[in-house]
Protein backbone atom coordinates (compact mmCIF):
# COMPACT_ATOMS: atom_id res chain seq x y z
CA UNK A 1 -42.60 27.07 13.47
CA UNK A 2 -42.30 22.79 14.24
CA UNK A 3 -41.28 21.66 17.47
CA UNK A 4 -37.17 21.60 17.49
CA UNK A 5 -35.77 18.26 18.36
CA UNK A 6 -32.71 18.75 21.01
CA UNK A 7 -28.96 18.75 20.18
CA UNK A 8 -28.30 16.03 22.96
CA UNK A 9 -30.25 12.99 23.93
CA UNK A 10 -29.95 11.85 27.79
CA UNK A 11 -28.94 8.52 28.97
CA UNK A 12 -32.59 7.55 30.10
CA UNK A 13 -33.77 7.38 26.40
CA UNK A 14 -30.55 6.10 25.36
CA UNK A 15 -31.16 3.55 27.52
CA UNK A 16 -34.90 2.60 25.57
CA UNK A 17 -33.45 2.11 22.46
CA UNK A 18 -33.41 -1.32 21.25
CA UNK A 19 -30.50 -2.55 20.10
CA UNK A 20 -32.37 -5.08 17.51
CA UNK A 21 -35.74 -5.31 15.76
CA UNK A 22 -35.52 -8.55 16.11
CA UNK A 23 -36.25 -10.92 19.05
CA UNK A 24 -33.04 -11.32 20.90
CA UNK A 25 -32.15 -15.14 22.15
CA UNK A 26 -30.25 -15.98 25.29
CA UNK A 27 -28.08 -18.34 26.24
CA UNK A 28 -26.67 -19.29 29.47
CA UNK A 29 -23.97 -22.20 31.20
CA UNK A 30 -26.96 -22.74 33.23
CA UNK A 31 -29.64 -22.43 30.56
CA UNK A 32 -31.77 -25.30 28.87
CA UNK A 33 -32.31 -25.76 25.58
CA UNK A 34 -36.16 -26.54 26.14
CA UNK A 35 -36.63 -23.45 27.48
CA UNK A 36 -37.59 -21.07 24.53
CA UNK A 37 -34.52 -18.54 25.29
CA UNK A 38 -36.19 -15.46 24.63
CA UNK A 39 -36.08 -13.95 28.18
CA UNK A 40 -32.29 -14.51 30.41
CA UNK A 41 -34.32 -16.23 32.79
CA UNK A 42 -35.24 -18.94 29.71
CA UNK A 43 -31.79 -18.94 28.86
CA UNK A 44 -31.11 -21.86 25.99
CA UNK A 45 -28.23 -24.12 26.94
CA UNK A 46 -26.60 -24.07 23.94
CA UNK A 47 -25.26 -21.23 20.79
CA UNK A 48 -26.36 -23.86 18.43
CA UNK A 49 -30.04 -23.65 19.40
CA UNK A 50 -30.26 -20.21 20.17
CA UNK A 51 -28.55 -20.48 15.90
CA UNK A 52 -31.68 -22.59 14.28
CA UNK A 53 -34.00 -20.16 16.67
CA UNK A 54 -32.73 -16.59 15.19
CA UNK A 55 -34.34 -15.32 11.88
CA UNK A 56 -32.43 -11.96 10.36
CA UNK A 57 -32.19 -8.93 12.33
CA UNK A 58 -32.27 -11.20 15.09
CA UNK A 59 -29.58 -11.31 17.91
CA UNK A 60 -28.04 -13.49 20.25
CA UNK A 61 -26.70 -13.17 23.43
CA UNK A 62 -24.04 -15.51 25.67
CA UNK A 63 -23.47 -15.46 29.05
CA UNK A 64 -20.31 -15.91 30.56
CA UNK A 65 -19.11 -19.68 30.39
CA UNK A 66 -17.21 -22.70 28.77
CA UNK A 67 -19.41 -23.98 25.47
CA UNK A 68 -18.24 -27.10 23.79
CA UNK A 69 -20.19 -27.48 20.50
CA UNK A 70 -18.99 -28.55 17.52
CA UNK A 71 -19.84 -27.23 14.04
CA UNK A 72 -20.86 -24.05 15.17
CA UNK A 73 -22.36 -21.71 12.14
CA UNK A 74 -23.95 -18.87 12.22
CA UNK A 75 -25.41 -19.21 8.78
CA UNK A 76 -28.07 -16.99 9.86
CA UNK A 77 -27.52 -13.66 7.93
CA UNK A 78 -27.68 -9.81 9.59
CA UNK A 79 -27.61 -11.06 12.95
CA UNK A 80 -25.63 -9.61 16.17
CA UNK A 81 -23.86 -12.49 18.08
CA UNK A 82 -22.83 -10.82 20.84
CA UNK A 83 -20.74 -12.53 23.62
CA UNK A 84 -20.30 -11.48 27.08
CA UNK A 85 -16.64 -11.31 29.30
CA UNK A 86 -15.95 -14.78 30.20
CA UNK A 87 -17.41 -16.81 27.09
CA UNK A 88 -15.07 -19.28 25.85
CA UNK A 89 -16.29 -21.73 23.32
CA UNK A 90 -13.87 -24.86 23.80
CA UNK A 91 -14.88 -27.82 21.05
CA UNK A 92 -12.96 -31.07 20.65
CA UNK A 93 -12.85 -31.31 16.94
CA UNK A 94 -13.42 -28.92 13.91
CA UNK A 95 -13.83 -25.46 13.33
CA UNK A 96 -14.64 -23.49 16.89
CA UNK A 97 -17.12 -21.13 15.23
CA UNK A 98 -18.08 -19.83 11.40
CA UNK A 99 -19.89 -16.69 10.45
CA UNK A 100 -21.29 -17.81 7.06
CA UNK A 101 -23.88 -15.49 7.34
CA UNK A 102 -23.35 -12.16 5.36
CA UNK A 103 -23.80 -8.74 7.14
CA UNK A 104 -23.18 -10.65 11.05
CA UNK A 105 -21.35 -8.74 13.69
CA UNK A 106 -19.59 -10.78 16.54
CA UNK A 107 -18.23 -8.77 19.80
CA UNK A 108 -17.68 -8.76 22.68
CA UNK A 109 -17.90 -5.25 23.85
CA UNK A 110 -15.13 -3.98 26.50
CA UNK A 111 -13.62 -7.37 27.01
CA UNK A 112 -12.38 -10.10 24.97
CA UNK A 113 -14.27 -13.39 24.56
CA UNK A 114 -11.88 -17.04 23.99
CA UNK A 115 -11.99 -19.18 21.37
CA UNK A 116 -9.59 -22.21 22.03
CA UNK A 117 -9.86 -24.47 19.11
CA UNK A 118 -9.09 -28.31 18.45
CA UNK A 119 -5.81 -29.86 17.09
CA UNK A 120 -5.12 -28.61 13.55
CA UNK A 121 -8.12 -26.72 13.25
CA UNK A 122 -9.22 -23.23 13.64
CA UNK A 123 -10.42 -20.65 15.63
CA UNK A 124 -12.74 -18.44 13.44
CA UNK A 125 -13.92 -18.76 10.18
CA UNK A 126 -14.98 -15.91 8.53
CA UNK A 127 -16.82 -17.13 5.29
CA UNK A 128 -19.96 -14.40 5.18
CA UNK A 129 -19.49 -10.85 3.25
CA UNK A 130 -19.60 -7.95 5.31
CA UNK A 131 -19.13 -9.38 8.33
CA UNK A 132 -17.44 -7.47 11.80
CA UNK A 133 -15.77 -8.82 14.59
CA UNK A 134 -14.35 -7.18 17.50
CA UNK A 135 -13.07 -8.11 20.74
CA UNK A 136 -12.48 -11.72 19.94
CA UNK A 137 -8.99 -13.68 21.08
CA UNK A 138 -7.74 -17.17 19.95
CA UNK A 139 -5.84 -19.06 21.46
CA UNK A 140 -3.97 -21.86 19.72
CA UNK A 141 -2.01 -23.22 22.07
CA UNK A 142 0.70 -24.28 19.45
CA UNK A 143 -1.59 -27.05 18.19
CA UNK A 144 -4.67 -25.39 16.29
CA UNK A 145 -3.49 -24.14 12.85
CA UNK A 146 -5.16 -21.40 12.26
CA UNK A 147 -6.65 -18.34 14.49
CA UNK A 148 -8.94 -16.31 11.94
CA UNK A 149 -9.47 -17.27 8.19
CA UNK A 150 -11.27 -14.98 6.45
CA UNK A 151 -12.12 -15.85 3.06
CA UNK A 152 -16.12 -13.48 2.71
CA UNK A 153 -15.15 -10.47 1.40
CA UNK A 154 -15.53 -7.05 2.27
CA UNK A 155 -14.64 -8.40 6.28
CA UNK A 156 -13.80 -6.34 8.94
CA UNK A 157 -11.67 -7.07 12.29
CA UNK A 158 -11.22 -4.95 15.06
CA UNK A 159 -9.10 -5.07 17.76
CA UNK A 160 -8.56 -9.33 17.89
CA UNK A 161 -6.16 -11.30 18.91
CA UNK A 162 -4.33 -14.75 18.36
CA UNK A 163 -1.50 -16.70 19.96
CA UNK A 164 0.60 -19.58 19.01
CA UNK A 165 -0.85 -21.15 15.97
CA UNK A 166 0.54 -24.00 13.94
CA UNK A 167 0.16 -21.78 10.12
CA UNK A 168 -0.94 -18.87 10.75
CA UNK A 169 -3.08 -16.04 13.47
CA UNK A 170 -4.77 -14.27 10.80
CA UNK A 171 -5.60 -15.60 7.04
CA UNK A 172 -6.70 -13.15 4.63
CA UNK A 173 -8.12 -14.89 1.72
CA UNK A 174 -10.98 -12.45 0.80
CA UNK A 175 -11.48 -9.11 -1.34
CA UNK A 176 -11.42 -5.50 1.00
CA UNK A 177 -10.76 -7.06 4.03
CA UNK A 178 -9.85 -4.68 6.21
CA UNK A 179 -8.10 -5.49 10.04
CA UNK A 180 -7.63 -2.47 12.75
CA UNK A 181 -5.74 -3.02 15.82
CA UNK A 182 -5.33 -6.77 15.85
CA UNK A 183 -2.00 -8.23 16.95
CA UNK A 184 -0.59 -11.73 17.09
CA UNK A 185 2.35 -13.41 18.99
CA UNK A 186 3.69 -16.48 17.72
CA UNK A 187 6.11 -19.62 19.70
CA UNK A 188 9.70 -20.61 18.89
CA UNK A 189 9.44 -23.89 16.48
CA UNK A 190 5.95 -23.39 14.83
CA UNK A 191 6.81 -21.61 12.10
CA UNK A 192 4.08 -19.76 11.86
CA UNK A 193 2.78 -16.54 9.95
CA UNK A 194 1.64 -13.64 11.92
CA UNK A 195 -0.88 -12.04 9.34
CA UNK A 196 -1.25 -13.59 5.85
CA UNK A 197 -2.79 -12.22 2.63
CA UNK A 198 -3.26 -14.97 0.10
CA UNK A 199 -2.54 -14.53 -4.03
CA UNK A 200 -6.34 -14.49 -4.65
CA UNK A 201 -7.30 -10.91 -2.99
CA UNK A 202 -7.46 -7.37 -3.83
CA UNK A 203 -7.61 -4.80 -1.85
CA UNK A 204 -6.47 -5.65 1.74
CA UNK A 205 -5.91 -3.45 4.28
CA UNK A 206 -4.00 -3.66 8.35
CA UNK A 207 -3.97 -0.51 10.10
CA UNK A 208 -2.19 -0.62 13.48
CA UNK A 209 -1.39 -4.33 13.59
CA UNK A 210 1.43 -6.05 14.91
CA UNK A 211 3.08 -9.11 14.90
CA UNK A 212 6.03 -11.20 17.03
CA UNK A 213 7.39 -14.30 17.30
CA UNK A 214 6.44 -15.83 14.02
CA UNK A 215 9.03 -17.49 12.52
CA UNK A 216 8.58 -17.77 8.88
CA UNK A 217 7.18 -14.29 8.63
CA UNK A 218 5.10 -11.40 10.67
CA UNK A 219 3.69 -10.40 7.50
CA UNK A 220 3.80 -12.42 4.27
CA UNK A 221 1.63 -10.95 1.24
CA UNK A 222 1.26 -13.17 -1.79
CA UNK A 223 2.28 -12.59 -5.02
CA UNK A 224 -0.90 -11.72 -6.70
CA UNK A 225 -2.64 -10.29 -3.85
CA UNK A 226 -2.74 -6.45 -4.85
CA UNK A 227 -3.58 -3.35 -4.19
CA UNK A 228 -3.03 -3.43 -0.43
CA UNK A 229 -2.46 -0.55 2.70
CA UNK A 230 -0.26 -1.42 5.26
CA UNK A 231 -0.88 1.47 7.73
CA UNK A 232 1.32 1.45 11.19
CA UNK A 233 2.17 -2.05 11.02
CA UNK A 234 4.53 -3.52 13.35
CA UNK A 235 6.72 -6.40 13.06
CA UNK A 236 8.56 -7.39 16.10
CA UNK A 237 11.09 -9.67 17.94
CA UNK A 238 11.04 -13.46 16.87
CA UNK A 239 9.43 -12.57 12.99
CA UNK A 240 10.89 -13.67 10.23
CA UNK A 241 11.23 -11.53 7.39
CA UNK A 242 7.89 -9.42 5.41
CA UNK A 243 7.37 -10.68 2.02
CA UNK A 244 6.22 -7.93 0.19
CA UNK A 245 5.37 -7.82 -3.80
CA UNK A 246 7.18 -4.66 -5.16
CA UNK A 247 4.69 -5.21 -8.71
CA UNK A 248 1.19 -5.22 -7.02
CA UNK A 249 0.41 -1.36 -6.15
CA UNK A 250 0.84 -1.76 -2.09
CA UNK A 251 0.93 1.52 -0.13
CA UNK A 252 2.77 1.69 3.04
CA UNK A 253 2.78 3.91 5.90
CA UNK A 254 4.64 3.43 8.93
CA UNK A 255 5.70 -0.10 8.30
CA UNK A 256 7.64 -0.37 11.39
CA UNK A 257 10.44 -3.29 11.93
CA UNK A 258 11.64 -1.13 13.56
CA UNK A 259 11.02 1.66 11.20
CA UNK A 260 9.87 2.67 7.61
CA UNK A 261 13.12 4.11 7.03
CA UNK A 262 15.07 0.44 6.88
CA UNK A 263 16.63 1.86 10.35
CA UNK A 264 15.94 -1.60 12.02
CA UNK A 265 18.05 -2.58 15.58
CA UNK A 266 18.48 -5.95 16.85
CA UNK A 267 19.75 -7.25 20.03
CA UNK A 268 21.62 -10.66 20.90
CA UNK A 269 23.41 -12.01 24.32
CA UNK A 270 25.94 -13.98 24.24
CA UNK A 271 27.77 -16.14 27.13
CA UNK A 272 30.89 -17.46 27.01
CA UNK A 273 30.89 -21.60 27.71
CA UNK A 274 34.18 -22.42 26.34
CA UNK A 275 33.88 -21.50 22.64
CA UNK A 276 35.61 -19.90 20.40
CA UNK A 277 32.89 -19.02 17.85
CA UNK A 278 29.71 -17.55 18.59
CA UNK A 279 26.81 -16.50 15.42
CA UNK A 280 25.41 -12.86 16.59
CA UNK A 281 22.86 -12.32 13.72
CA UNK A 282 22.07 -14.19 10.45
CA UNK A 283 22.00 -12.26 7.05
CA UNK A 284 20.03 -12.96 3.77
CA UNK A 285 20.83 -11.17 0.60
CA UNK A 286 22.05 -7.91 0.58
CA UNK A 287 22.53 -5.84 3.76
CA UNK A 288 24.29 -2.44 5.03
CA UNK A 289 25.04 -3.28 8.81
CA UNK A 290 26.07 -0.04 11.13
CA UNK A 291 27.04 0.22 14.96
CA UNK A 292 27.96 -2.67 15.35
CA UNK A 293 28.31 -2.45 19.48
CA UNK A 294 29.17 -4.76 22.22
CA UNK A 295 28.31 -3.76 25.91
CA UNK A 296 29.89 -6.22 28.58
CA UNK A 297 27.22 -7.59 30.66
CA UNK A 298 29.38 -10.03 33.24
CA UNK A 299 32.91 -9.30 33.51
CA UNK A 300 34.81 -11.84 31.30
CA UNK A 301 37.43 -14.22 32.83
CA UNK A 302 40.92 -13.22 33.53
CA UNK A 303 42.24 -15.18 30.89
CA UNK A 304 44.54 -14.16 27.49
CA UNK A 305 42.24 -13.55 24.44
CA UNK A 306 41.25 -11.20 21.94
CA UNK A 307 38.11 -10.64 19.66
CA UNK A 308 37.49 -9.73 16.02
CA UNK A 309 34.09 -9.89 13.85
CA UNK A 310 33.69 -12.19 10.53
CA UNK A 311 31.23 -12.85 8.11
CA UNK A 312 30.68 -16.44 8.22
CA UNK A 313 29.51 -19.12 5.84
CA UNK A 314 30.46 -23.00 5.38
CA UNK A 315 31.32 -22.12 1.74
CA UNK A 316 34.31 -18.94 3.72
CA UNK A 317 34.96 -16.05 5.14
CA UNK A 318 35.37 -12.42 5.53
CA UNK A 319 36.55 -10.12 8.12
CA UNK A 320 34.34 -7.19 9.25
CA UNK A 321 36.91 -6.25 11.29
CA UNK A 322 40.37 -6.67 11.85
CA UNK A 323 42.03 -10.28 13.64
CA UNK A 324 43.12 -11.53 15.91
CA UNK A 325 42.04 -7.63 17.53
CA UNK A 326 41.60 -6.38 20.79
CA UNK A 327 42.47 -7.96 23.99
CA UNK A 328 38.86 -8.52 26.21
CA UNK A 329 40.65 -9.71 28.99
CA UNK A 330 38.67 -9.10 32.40
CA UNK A 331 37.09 -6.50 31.04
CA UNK A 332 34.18 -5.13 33.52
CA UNK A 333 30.37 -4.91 33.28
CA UNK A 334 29.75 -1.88 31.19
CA UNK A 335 32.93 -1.92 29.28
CA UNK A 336 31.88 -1.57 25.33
CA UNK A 337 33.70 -3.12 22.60
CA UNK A 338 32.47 -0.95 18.69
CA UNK A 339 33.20 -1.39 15.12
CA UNK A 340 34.69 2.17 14.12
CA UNK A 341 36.28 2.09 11.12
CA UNK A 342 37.29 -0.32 8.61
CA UNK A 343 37.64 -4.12 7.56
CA UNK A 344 41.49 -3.90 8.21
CA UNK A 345 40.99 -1.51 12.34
CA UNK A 346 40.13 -3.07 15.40
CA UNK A 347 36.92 -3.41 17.42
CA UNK A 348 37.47 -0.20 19.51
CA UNK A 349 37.57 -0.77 23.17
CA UNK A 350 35.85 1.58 25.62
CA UNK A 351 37.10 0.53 28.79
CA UNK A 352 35.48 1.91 31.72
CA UNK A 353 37.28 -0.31 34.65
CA UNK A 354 39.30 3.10 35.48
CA UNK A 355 36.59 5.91 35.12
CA UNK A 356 34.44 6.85 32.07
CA UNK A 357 35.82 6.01 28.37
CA UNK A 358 34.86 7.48 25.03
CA UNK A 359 34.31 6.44 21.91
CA UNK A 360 34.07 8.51 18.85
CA UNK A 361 32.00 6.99 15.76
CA UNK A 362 31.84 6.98 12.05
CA UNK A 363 30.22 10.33 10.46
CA UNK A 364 26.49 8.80 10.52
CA UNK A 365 24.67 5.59 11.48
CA UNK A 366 24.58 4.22 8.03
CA UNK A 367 26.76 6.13 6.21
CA UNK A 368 29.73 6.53 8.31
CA UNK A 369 32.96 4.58 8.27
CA UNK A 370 31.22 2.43 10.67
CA UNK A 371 28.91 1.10 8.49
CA UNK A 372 29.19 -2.02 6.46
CA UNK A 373 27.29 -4.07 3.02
CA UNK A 374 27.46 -7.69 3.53
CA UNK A 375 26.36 -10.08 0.50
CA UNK A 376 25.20 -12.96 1.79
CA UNK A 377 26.47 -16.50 0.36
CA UNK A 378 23.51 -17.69 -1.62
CA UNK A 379 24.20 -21.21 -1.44
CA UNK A 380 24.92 -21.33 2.54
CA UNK A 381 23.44 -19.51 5.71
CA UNK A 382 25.59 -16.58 6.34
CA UNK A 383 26.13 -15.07 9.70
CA UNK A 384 27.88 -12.38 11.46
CA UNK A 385 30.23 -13.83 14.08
CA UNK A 386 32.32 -12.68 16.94
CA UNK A 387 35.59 -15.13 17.00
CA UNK A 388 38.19 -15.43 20.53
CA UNK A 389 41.55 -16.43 20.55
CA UNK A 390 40.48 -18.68 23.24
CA UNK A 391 37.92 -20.68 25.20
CA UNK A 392 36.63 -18.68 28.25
CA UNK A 393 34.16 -19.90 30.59
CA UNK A 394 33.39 -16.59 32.38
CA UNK A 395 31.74 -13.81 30.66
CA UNK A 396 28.85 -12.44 28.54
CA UNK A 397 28.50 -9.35 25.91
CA UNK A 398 25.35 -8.03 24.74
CA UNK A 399 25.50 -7.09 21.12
CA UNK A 400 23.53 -4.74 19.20
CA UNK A 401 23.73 -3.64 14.99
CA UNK A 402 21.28 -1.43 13.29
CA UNK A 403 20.99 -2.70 9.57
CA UNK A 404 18.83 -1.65 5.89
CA UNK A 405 17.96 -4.01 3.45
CA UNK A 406 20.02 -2.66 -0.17
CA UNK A 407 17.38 -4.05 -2.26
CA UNK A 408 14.54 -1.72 -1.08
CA UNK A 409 11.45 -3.32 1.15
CA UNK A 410 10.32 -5.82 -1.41
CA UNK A 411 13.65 -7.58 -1.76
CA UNK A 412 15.42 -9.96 -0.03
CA UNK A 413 17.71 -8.24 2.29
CA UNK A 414 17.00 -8.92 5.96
CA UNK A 415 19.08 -10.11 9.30
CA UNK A 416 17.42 -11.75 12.18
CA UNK A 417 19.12 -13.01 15.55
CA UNK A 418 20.99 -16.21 14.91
């Protein structure tokens, strides 16, 4: 009977393994690139040399530090680049770094290694098939345009990250791409996608992503891209609305804005300075709006005037509840003003300046008699709006509405903070 090989392996042999067959450069802030950089005390100066040095099956290593290069391309196919906590590679013009390579892997285990690139350019380009990157953050800095593009197919990214660019964090222009636990955040004014899946692909897939703060869209699929998952994706505060392709076979699974069922909650403040009309949320095509709710943050002003809630466009109006209603007139901090019943009742007032108040609402969150459907005026921006009898300077409400779009996830029914 042959020897029996163990169940376990320890740590010491673990240890022995190499982790390429073949020669591994290094490269160092401190390095030079006349050293030959196989040894981290002959550290190469530069990724670019340690690039022309590696053959396939090769890997490279970077030490912590700032690298400026330009035209950075690992063209070098089946080779590791791995970069260590603290690498950021910082170049003045062009593309910060490109995998052309097929069958690469770029990480940077545990940590999370910074690619900052130039003005109107971008971070990563991901142009080899079969590539894998983990662990890798851009930042754009609201001036680069792009944080990944991704255009080899058959791609995977794990657990990246991009912030503030111009177009878009991540661009998804390949076949069986696949992204897992990347997220994106995007600024106020850039107009920016959060994750992007061109009209070229097939076959995408984002599991556990999540986007905020991108105006024009957290995620926007092409027409023509097909075939994609969506698993557990998240699209937050500050995106605009998905655009989704009801024709091209996506799957989704826990699409989550806030949720897969349509049950979606959004928050605005408002503080009084003397108006009279103040936009809560904006609505595009067809809606059904529920709990609508006020909650008094600052006690309003001592002053005469009552509140109602209207649909609003340049083009007219329509009242979601009844006017001129309810007097708000120094109510307190915790006071609550809610839509209960129809276009023709009253906000109801839960006043709590005297002890606890109740409120008693419709028969269910979007199919009681609290609920509303709101058609939005398809030649002007329509918005819901909360209109006083007078100008108070004291004052703020917090306003909340749950909301579903009518025409199903692929249409156009959305509402977004005003």
């Amino acid at each position: 009977m042959g020897t029996r090989f163990p169940v376990t392996v320890d740590s010491e042999f673990r240890a022995k393994i190499p982790q390429s067959t073949g020669a591994i450069y290094y490269v160092s802030a401190s390095g030079a690139d006349t050293n030959d950089g196989t040894d981290p005390t002959k550290a190469l100066a530069t990724i670019g040399a340690a690039i022309s040095a590696v053959s396939a099956g090769g890997a490279i290593v970077v030490g912590a530090g700032t690298y400026t290069e330009t035209g950075l391309d690992l063209d070098v196919a089946s080779v590791t680049l791995r970069l260590e906590p603290g690498v950021v590679i910082d170049p003045a013009t062009g593309t910060a770094l490109t995998i052309s390579g097929a069958r690469c892997m770029v990480d940077c285990p545990n940590s999370s290694a910074l690619i900052t690139p130039a003005a109107n350019a971008t971070g990563m380009l991901v142009s080899g098939a079969f590539c894998y990157v983990n662990d890798v953050r851009v930042s754009c800095g609201s001036s680069a345009d792009l944080g990944f593009d991704v255009t080899g197919n058959g791609c995977v990214l794990r657990n990246c990250r991009c912030s503030s660019p111009l177009i878009a964090a991540f661009k998804v222009q390949g076949d069986r791409v696949k992204l897992e636990e990347c997220c994106t955040g995007g600024d106020s004014g850039d107009s920016s996608i959060g994750f992007w899946f061109t009209n070229s692909l097939d076959k995408p897939r984002a599991v556990n992503c999540g986007s905020q703060g991108h105006e024009t869209a957290g995620l926007q699929v092409d027409s023509g891209c097909t075939n994609g998952c969506f698993e557990s994706f998240r699209s937050g505060g500050g995106d605009g609305r998905w655009s989704l392709p009801a024709e091209s076979g996506h799957t989704l699974a826990g699409f989550n804005s806030t949720g897969i069922d349509y049950d979606k909650q959004l928050d605005k403040l408002i503080t009084f300075d003397g108006s009279t009309a103040y936009d809560l949320f904006k609505v595009t095509g067809a809606v059904r709006i529920s709990n609508i709710t006020g909650i008094v943050r600052t006690q309003i002003e001592n002053a005469a005037c009552t509140i109602y809630l209207q649909a609003y466009s340049t083009n007219g109006t329509a009242d979601i509840t009844d006017a001129p209603g309810p007097s708000i007139q120094n109510l307190v901090a915790g006071c609550a003003l809610e839509r209960q019943g129809s276009t023709s009742d009253d906000l109801d007032v839960a006043d709590v300046s005297g002890g606890p108040a109740l409120s008693e609402p419709g028969s269910g969150p979007l199919d009681g008699k609290n609920a509303i459907d709101i058609h939005a005026d398809p030649g002007a921006t329509t918005t819901v709006r909360a209109i006083l009898s007078a100008g108070l300077n004291t004052g703020a409400i917090e306003w909340t509405a749950t909301w579903e779009p009518l025409d199903g996830l692929s249409g156009s029914g959305f509402v977004e903070m005003s």
